[in-house]
N, C-alpha and C. Protein backbone atom coordinates (compact mmCIF):
# COMPACT_ATOMS: atom_id res chain seq x y z
N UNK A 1 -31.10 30.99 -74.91
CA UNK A 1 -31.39 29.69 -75.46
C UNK A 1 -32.87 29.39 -75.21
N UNK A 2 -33.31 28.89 -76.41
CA UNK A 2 -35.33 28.54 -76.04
C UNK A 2 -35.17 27.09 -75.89
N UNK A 3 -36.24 26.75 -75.33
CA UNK A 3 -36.41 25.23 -74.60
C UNK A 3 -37.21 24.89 -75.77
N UNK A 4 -37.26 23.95 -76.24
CA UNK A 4 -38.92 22.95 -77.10
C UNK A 4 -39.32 22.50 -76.08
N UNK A 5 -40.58 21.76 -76.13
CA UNK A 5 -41.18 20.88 -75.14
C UNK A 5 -42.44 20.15 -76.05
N UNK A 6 -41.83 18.62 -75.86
CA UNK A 6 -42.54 17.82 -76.41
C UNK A 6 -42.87 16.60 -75.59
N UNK A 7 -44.00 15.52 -75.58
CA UNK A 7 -44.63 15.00 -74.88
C UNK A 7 -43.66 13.69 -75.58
N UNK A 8 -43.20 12.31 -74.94
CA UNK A 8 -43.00 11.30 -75.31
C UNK A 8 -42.82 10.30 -74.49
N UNK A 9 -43.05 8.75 -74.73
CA UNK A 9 -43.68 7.79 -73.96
C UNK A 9 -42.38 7.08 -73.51
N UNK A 10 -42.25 6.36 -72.76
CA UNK A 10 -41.06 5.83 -71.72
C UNK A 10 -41.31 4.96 -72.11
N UNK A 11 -40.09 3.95 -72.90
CA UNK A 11 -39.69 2.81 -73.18
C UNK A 11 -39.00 2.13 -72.22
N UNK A 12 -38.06 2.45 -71.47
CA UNK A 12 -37.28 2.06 -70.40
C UNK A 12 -36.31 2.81 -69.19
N UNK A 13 -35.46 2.55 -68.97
CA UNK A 13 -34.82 3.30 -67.85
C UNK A 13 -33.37 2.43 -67.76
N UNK A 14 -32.31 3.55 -67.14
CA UNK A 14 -31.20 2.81 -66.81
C UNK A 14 -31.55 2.50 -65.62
N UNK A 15 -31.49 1.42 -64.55
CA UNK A 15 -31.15 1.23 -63.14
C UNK A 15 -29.62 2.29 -62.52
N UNK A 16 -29.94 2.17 -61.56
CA UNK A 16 -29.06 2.64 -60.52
C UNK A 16 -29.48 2.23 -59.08
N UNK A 17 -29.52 1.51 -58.15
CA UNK A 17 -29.81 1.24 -57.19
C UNK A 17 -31.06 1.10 -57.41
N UNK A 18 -31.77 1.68 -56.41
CA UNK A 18 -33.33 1.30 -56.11
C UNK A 18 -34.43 2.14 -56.80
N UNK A 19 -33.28 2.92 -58.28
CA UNK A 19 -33.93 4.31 -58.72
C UNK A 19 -33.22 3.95 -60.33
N UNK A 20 -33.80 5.34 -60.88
CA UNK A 20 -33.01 5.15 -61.88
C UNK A 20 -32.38 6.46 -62.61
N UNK A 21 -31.11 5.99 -63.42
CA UNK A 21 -30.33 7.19 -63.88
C UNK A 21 -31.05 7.75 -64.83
N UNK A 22 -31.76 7.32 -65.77
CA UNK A 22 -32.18 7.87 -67.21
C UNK A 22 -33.47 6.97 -67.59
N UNK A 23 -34.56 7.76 -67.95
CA UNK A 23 -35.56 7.27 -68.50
C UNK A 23 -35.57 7.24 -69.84
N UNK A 24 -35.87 6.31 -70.80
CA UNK A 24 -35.71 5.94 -71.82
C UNK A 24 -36.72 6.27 -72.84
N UNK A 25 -36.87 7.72 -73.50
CA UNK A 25 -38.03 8.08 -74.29
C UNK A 25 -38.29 7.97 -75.50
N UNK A 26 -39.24 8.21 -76.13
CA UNK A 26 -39.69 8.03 -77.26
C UNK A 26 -40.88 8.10 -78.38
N UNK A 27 -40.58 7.74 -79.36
CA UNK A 27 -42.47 8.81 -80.27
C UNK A 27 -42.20 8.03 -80.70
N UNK A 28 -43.99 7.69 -82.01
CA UNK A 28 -44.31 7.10 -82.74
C UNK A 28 -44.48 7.39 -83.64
N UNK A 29 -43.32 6.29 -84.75
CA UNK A 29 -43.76 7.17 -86.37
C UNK A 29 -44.24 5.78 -87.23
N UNK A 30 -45.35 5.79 -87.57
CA UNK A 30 -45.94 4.81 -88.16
C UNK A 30 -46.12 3.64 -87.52
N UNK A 31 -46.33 3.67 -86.32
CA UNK A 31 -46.53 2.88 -85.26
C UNK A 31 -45.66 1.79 -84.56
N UNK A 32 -44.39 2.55 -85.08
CA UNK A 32 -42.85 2.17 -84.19
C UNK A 32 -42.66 3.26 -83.09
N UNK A 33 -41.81 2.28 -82.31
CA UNK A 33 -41.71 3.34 -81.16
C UNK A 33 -40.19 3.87 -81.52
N UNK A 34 -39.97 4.83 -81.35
CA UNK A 34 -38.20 5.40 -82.00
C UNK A 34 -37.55 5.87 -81.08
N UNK A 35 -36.27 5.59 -80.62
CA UNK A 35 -35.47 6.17 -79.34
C UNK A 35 -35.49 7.66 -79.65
N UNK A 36 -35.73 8.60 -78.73
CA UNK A 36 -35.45 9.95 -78.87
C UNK A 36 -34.36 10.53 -77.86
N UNK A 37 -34.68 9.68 -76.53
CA UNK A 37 -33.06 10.78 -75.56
C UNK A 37 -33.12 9.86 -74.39
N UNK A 38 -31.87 9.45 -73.87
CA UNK A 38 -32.13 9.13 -71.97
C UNK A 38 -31.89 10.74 -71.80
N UNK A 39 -32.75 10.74 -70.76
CA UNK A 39 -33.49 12.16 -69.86
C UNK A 39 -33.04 11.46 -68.98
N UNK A 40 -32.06 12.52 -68.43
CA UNK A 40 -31.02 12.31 -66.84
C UNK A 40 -31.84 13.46 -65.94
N UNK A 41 -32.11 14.51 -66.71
CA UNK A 41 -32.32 15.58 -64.84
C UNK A 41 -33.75 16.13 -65.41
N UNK A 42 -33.68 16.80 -64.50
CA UNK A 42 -35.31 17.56 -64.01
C UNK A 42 -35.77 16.76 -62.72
N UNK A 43 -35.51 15.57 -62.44
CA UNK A 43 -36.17 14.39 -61.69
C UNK A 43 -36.06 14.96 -59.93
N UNK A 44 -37.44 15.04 -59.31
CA UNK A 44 -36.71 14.86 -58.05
C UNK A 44 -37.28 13.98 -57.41
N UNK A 45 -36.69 13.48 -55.76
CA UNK A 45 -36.56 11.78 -55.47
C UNK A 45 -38.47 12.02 -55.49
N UNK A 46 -39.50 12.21 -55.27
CA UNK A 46 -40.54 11.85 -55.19
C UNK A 46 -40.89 11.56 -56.61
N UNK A 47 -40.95 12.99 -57.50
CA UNK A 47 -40.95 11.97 -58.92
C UNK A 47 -40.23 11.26 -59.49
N UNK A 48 -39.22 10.78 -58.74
CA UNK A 48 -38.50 9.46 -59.56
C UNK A 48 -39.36 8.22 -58.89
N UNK A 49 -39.65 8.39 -57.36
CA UNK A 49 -40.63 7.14 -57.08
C UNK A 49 -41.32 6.88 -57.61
N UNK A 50 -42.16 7.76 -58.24
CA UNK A 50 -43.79 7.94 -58.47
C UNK A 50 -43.73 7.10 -60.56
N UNK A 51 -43.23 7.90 -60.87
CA UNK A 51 -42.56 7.38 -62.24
C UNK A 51 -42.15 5.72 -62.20
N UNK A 52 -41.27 5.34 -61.34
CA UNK A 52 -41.09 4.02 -61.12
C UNK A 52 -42.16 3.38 -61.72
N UNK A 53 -43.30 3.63 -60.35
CA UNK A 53 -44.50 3.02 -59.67
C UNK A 53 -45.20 2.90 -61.02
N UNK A 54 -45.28 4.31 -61.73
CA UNK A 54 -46.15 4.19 -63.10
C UNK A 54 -45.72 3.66 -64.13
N UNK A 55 -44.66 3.03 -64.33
CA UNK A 55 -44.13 2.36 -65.56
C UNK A 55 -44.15 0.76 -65.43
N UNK A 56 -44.00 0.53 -64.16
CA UNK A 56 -44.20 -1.15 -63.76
C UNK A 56 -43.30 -1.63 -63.61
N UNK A 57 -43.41 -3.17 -63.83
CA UNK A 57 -42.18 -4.45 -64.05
C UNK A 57 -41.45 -3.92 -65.16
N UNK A 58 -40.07 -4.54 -65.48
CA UNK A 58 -39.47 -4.62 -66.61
C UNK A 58 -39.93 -5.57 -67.53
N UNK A 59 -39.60 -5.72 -68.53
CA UNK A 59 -40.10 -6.41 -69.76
C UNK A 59 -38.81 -6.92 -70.24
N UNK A 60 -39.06 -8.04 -70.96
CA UNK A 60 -37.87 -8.79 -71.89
C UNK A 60 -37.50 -8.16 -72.88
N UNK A 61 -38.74 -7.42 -73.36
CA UNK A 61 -38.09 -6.79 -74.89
C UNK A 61 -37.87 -5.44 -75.13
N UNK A 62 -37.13 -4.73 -75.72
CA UNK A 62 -36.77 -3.10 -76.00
C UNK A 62 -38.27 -2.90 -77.01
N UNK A 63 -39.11 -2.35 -76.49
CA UNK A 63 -40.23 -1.76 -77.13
C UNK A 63 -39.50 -0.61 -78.38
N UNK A 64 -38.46 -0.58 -78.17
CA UNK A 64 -37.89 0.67 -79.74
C UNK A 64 -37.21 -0.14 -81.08
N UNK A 65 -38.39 0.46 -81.33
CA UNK A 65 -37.66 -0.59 -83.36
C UNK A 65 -36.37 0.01 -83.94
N UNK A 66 -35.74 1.39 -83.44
CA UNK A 66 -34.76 1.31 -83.93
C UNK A 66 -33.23 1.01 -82.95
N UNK A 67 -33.41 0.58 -81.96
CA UNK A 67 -31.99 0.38 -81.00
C UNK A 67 -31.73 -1.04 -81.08
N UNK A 68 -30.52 -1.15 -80.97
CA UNK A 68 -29.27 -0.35 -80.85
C UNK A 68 -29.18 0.54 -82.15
N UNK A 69 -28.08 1.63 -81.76
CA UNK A 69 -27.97 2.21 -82.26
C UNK A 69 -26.68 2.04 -82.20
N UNK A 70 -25.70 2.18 -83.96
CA UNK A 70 -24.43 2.00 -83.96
C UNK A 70 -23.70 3.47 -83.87
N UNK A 71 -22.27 3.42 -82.94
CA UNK A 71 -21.87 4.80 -82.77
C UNK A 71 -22.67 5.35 -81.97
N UNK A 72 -21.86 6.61 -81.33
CA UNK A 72 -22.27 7.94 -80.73
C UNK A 72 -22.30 8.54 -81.27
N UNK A 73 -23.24 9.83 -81.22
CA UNK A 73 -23.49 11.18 -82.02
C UNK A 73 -22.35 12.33 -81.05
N UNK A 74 -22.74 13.23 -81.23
CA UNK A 74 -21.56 14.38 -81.11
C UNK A 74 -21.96 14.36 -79.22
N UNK A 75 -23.24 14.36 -78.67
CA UNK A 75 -23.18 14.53 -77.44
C UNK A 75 -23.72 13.54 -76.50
N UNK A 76 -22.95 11.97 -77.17
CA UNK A 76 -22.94 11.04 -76.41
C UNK A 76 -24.83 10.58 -76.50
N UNK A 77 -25.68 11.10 -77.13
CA UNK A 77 -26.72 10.19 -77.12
C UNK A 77 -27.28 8.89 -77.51
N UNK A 78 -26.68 8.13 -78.19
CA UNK A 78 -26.95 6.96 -78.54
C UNK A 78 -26.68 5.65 -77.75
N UNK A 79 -27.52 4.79 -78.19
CA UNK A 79 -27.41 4.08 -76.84
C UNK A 79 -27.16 2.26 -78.02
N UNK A 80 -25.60 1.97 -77.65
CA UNK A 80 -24.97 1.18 -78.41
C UNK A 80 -25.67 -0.23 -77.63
N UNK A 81 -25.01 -1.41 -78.67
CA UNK A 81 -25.65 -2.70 -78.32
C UNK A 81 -24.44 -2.90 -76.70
N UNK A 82 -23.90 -2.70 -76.53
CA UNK A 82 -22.98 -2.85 -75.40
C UNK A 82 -23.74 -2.24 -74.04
N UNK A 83 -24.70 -1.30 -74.66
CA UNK A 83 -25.41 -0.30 -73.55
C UNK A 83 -26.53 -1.09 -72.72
N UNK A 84 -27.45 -2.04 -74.30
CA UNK A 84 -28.23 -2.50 -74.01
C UNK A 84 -28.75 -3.54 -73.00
N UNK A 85 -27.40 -3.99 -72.64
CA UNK A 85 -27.28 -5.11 -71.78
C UNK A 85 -27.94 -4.37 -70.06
N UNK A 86 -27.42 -3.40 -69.77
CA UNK A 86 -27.78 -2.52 -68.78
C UNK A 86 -29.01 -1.86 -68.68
N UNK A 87 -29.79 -1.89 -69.57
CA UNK A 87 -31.20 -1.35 -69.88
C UNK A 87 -32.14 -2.19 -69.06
N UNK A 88 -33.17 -1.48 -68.83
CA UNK A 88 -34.19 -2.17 -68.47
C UNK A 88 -35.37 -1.60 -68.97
N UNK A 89 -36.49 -2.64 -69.85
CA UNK A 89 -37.58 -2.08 -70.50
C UNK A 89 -38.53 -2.19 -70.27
N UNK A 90 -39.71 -1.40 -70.51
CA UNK A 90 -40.82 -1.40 -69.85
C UNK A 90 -42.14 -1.17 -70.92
N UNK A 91 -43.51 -1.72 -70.55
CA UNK A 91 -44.22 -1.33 -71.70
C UNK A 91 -44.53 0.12 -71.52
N UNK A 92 -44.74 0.89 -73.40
CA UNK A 92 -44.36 2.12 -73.29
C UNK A 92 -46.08 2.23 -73.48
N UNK A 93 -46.30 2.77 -72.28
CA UNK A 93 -47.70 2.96 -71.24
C UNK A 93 -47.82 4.75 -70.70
N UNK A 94 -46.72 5.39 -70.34
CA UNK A 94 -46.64 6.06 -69.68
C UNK A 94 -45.84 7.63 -70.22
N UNK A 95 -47.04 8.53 -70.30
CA UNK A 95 -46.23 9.49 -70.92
C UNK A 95 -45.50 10.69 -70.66
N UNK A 96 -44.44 11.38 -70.98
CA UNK A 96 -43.70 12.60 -70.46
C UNK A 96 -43.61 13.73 -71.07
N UNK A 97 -43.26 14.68 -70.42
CA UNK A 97 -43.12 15.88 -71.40
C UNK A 97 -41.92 16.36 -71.05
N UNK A 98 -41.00 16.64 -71.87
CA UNK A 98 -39.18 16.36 -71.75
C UNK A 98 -39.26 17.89 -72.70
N UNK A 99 -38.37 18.81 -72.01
CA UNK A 99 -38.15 20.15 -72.22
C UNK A 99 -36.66 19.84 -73.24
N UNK A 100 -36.14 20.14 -74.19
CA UNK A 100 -34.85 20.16 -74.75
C UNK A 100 -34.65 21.09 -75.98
N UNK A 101 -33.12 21.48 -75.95
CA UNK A 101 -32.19 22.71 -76.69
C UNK A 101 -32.95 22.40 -78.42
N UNK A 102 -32.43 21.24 -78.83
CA UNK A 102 -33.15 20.87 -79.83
C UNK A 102 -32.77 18.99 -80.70
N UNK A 103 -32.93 19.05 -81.92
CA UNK A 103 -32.90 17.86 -82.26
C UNK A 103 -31.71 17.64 -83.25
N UNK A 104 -31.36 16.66 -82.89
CA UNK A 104 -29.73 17.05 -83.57
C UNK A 104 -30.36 16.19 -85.06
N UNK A 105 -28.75 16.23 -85.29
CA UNK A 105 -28.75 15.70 -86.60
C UNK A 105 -29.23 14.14 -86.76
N UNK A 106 -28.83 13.32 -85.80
CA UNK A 106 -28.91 11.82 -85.55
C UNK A 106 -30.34 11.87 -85.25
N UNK A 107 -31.33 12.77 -85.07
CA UNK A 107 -32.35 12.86 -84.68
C UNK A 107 -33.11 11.98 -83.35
N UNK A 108 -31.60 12.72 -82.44
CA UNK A 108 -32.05 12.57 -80.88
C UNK A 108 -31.97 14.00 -80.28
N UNK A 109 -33.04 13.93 -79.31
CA UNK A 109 -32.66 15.17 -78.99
C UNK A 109 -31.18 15.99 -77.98
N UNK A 110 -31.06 16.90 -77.86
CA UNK A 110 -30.10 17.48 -77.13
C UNK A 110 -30.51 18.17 -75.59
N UNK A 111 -29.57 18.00 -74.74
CA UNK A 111 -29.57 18.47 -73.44
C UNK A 111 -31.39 18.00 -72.92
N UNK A 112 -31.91 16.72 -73.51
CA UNK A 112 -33.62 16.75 -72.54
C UNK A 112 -33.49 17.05 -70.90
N UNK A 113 -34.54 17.36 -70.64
CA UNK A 113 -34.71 17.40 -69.12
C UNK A 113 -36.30 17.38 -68.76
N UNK A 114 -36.34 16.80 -68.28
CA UNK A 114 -37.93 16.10 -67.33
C UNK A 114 -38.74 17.48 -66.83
N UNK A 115 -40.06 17.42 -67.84
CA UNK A 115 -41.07 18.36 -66.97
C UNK A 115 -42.02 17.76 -66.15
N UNK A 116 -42.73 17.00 -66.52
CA UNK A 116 -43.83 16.33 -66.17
C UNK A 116 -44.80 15.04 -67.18
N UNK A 117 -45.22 14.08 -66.05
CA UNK A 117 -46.14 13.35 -66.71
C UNK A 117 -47.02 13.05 -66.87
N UNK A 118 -47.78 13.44 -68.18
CA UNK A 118 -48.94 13.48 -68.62
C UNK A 118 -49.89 12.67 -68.82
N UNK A 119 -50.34 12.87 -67.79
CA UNK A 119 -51.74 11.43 -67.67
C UNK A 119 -52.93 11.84 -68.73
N UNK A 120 -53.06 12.98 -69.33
CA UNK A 120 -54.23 13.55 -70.17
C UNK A 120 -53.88 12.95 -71.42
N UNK A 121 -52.52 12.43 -71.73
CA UNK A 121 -51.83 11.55 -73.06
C UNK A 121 -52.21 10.39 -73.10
N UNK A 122 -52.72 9.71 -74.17
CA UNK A 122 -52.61 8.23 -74.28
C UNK A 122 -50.98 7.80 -75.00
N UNK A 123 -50.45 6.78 -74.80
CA UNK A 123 -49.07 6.40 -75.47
C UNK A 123 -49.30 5.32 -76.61
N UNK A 124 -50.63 4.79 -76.71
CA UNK A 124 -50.84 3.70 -77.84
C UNK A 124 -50.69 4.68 -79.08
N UNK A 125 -49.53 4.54 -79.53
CA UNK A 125 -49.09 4.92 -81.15
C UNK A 125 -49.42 6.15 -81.27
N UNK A 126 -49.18 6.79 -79.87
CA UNK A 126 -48.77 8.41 -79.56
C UNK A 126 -47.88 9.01 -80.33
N UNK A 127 -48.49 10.37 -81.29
CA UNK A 127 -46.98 11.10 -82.27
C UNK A 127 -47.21 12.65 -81.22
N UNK A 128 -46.02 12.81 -80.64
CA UNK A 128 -46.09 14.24 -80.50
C UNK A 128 -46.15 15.15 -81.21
N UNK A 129 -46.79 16.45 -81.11
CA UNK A 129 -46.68 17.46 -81.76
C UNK A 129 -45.59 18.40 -81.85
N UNK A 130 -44.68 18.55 -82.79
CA UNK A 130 -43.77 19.68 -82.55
C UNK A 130 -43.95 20.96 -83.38
């Protein structure tokens, strides 16, 4: 199986205690920000601190023009208005580079996982390259 690896900017995060389960990513297409995957692993506890630290306060508003999203796709990626309540958002400031299988049909990606974050990226109306 080949990995992609594409760079995209953190809209939000699930909480879980004093950390969080899933960072909330995303690209820019015409200068919307578009949900692409919660990214659960790659994370370890220092870069989950550090990530925190770089994303900030939460914010009132979902920086992604297209969520909610109605329905689940085949491997549970979508993130319904029921979800949203549990979200926490952040300005999308801060950028990642998320390794994944590929892009499904719903055009989220599949299996992401956390490489690193790219401070050499700007995220103002950032389009990754694929």
């Amino acid at each position: 199986m080949s990995w992609a690896r594409v760079e995209f900017v953190v809209g939000g995060y699930r909480p879980i205690d004093h950390d969080f389960d899933a960072l909330l990513v995303g690209n820019y297409e015409r200068r919307k920000l578009l949900f692409a995957a919660k990214v659960r692993s790659g994370f370890r506890p220092a870069t989950r601190a550090d990530i925190l630290k770089r994303i900030g306060p939460p914010t009132e508003r979902c920086p992604f023009a297209d969520l909610p999203r109605e329905g689940r796709g085949r491997f549970s990626e979508g993130i319904t208005a029921e979800d949203m309540a549990e979200l926490r958002w952040v300005k999308p400031r801060v950028v990642v580079e998320v390794a994944f299988v590929e892009w499904t049909d719903s055009g989220l990606l599949r299996h992401p996982s956390f490489v690193a974050v790219r401070d050499d990226k700007r995220s103002a109306g950032f389009v990754p390259h694929i």
